[in-house]
PDB file of N, CA and C in Angstrom:
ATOM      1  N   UNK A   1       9.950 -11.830  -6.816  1.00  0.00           N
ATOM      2  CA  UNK A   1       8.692 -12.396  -7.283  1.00  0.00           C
ATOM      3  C   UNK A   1       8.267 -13.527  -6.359  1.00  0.00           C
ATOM      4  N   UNK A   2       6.830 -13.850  -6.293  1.00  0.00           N
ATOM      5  CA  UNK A   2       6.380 -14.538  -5.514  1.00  0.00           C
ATOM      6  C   UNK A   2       6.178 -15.798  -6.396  1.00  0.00           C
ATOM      7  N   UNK A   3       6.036 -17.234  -5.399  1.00  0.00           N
ATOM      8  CA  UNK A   3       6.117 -18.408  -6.343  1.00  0.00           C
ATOM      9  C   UNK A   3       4.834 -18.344  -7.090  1.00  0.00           C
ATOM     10  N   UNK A   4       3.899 -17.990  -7.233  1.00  0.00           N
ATOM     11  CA  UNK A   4       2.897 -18.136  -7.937  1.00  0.00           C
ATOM     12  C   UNK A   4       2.832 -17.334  -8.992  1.00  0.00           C
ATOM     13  N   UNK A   5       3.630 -16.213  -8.860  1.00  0.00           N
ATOM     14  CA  UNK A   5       3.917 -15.150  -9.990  1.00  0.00           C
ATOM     15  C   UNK A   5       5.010 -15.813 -11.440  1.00  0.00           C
ATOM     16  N   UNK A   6       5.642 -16.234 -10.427  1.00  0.00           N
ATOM     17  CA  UNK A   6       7.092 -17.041 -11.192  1.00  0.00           C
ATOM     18  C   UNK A   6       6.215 -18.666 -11.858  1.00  0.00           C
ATOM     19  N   UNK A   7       5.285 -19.496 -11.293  1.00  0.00           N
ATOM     20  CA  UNK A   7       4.926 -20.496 -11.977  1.00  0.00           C
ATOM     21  C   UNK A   7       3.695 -20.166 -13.209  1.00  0.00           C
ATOM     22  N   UNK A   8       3.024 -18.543 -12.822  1.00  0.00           N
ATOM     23  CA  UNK A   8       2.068 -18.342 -13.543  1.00  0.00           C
ATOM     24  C   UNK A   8       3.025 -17.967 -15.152  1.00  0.00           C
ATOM     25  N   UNK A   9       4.047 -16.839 -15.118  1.00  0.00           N
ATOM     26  CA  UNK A   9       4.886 -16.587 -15.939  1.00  0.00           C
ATOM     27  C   UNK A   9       5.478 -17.443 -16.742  1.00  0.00           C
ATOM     28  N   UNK A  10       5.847 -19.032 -16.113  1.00  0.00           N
ATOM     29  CA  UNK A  10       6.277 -19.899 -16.700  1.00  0.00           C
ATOM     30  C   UNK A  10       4.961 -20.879 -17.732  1.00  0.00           C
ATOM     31  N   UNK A  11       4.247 -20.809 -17.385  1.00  0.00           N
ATOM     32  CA  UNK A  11       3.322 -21.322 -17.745  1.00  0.00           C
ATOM     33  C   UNK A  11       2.902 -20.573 -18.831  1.00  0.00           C
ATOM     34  N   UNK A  12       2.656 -18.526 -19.097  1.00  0.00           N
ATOM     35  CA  UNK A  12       2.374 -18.442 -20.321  1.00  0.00           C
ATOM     36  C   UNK A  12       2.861 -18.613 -20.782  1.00  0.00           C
ATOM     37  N   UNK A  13       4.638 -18.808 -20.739  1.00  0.00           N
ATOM     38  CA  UNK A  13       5.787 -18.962 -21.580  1.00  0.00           C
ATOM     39  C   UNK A  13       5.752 -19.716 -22.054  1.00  0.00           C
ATOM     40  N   UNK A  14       5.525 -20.991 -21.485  1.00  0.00           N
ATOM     41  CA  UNK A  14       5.125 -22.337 -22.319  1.00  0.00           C
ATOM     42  C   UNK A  14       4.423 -22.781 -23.258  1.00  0.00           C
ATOM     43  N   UNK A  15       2.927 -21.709 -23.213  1.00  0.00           N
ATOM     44  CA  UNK A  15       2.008 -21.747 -23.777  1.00  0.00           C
ATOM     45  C   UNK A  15       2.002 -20.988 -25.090  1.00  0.00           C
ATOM     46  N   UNK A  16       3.039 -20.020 -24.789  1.00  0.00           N
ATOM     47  CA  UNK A  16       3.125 -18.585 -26.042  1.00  0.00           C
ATOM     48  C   UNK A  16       4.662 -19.688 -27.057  1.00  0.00           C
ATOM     49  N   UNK A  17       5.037 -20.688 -26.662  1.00  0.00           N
ATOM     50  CA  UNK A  17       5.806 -21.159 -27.111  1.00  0.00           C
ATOM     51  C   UNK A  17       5.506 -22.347 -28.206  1.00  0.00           C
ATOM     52  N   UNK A  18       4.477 -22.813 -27.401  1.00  0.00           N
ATOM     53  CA  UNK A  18       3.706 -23.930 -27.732  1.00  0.00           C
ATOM     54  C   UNK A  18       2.698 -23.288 -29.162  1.00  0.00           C
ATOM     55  N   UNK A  19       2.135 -22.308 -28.751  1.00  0.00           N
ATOM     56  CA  UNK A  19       1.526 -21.626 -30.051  1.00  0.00           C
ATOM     57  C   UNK A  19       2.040 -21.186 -30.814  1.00  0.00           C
ATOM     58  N   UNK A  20       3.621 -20.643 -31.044  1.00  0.00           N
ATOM     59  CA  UNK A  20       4.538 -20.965 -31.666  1.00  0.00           C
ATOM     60  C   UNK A  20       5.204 -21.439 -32.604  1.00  0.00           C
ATOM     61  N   UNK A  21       4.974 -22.844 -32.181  1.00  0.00           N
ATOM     62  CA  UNK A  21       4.990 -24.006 -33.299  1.00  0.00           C
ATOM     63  C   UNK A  21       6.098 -24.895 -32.586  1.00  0.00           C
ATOM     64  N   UNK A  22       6.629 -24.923 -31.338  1.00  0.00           N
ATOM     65  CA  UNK A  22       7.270 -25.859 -30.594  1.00  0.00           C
ATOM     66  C   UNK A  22       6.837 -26.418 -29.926  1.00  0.00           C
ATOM     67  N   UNK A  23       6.963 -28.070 -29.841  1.00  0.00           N
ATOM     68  CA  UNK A  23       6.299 -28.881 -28.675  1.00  0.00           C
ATOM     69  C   UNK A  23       6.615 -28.551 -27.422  1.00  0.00           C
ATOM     70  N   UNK A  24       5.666 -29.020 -26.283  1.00  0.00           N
ATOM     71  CA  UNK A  24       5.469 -28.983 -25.030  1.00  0.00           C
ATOM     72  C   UNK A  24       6.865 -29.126 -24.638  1.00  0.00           C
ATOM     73  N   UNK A  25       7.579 -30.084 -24.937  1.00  0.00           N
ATOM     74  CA  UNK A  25       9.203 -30.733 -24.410  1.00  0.00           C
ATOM     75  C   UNK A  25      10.173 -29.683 -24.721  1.00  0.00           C
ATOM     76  N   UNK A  26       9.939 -29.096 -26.246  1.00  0.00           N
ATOM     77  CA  UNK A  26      10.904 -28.456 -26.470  1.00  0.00           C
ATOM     78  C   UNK A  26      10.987 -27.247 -25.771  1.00  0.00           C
ATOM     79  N   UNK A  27       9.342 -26.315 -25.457  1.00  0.00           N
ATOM     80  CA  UNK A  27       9.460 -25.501 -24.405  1.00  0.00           C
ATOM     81  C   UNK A  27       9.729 -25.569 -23.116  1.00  0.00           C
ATOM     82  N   UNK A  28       9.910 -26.815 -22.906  1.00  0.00           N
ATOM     83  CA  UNK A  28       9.781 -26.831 -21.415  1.00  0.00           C
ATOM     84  C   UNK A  28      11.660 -26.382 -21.370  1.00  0.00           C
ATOM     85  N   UNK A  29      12.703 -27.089 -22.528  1.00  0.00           N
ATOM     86  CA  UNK A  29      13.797 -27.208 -22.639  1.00  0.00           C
ATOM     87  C   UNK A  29      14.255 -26.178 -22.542  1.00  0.00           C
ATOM     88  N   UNK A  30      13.537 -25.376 -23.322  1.00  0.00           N
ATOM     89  CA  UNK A  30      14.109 -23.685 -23.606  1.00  0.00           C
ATOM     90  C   UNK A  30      13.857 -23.144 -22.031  1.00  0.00           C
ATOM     91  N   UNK A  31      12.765 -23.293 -21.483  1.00  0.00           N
ATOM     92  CA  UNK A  31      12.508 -22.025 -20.543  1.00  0.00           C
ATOM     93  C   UNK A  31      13.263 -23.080 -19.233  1.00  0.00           C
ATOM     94  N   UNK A  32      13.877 -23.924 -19.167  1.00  0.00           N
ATOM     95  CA  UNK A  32      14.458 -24.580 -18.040  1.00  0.00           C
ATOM     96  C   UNK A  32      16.063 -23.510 -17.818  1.00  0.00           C
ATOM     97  N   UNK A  33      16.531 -23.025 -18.956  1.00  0.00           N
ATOM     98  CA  UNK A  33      17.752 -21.857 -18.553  1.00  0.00           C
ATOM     99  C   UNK A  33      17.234 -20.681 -18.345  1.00  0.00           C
ATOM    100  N   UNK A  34      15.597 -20.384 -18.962  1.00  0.00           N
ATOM    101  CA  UNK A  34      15.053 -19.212 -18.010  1.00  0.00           C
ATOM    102  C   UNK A  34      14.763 -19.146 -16.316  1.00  0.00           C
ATOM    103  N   UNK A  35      14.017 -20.161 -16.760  1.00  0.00           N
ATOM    104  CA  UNK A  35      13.324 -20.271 -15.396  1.00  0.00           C
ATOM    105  C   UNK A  35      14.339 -21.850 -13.936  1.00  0.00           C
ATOM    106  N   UNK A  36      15.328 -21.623 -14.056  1.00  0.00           N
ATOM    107  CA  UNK A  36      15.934 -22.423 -13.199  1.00  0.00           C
ATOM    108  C   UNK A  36      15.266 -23.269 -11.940  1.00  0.00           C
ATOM    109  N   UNK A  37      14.410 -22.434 -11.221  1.00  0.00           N
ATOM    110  CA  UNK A  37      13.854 -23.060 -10.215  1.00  0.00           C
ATOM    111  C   UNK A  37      12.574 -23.343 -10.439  1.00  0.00           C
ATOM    112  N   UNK A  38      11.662 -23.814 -11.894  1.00  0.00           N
ATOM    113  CA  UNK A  38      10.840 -24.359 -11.332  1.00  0.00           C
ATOM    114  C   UNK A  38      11.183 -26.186 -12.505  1.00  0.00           C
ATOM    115  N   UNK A  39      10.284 -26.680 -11.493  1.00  0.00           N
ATOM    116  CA  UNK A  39      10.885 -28.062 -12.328  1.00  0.00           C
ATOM    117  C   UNK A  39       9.662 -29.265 -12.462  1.00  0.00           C
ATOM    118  N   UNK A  40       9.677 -29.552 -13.968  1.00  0.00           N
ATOM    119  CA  UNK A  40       8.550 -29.834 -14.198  1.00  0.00           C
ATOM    120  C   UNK A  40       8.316 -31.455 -13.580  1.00  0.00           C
ATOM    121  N   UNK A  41       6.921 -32.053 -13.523  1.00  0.00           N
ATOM    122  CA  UNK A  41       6.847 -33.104 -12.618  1.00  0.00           C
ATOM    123  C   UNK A  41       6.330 -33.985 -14.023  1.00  0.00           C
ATOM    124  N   UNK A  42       6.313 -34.774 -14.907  1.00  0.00           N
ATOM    125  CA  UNK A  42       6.130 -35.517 -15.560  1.00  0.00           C
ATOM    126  C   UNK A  42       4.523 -36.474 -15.449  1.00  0.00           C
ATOM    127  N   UNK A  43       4.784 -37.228 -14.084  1.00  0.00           N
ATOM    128  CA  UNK A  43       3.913 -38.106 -14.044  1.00  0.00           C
ATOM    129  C   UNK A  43       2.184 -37.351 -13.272  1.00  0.00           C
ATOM    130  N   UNK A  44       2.432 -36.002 -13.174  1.00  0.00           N
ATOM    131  CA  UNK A  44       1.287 -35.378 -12.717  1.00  0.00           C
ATOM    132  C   UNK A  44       1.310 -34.452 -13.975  1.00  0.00           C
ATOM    133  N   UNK A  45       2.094 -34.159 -14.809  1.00  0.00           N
ATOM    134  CA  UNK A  45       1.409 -32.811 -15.642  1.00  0.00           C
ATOM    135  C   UNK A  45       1.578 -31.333 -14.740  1.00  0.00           C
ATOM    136  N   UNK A  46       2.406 -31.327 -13.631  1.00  0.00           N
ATOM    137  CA  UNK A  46       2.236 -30.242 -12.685  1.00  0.00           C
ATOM    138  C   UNK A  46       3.685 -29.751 -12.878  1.00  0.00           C
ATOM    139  N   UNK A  47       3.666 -28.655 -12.832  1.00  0.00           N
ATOM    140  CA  UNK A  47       5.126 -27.824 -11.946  1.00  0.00           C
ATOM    141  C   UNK A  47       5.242 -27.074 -10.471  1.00  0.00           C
ATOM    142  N   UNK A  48       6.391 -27.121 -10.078  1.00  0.00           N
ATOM    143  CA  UNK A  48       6.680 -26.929  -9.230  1.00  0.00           C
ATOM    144  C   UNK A  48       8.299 -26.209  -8.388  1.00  0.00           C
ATOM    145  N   UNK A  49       8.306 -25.576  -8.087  1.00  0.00           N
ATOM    146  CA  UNK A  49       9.633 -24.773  -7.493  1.00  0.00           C
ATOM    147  C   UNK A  49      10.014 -25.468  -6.901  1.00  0.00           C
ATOM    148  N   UNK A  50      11.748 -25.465  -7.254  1.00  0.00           N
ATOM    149  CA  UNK A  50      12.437 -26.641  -6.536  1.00  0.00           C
ATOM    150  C   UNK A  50      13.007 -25.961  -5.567  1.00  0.00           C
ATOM    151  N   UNK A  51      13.595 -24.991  -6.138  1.00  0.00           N
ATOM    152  CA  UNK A  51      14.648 -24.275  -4.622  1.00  0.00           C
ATOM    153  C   UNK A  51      14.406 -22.395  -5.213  1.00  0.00           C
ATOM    154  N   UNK A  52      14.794 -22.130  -4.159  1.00  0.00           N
ATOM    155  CA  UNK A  52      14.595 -20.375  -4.139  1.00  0.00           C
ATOM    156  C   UNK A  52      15.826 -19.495  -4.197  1.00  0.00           C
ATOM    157  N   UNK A  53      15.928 -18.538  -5.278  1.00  0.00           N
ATOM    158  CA  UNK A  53      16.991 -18.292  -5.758  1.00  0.00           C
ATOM    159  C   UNK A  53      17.698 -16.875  -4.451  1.00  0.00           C
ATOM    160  N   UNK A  54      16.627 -16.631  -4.157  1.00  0.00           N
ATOM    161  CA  UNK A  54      16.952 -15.924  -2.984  1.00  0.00           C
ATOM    162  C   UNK A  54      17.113 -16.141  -2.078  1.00  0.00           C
ATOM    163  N   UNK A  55      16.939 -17.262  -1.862  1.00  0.00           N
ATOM    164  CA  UNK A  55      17.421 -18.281  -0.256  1.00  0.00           C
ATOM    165  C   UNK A  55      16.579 -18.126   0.721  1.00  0.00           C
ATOM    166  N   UNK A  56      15.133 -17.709   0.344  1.00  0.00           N
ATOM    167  CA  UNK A  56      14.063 -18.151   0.955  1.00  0.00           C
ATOM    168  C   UNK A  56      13.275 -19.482   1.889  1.00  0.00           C
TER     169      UNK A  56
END
């Protein structure tokens, strides 16, 4: 998968989580053992891929 595929995916996940009935934090908690490499940035509201699991 390409990084934009992998941050778009994470993002509905968050969102389908969030509608849910779990806060923003708690999804972010859950999908951090899904999604390993992307890592959220706090003081922007942004995410971002930290490292590439394929060694890209």
């Amino acid at each position: 998968m390409d990084k934009e595929m992998i941050l778009k995916n994470y993002d509905d996940a968050l969102w389908d989580l969030v509608i849910k009935g779990k806060s923003k934090r708690k999804a972010r908690r859950i999908l951090k053992n899904v999604f390993p490499e992307v890592e959220y940035d706090w003081k922007n509201d942004t995410y971002k891929i930290i490292k590439d699991m394929e060694g890209e």
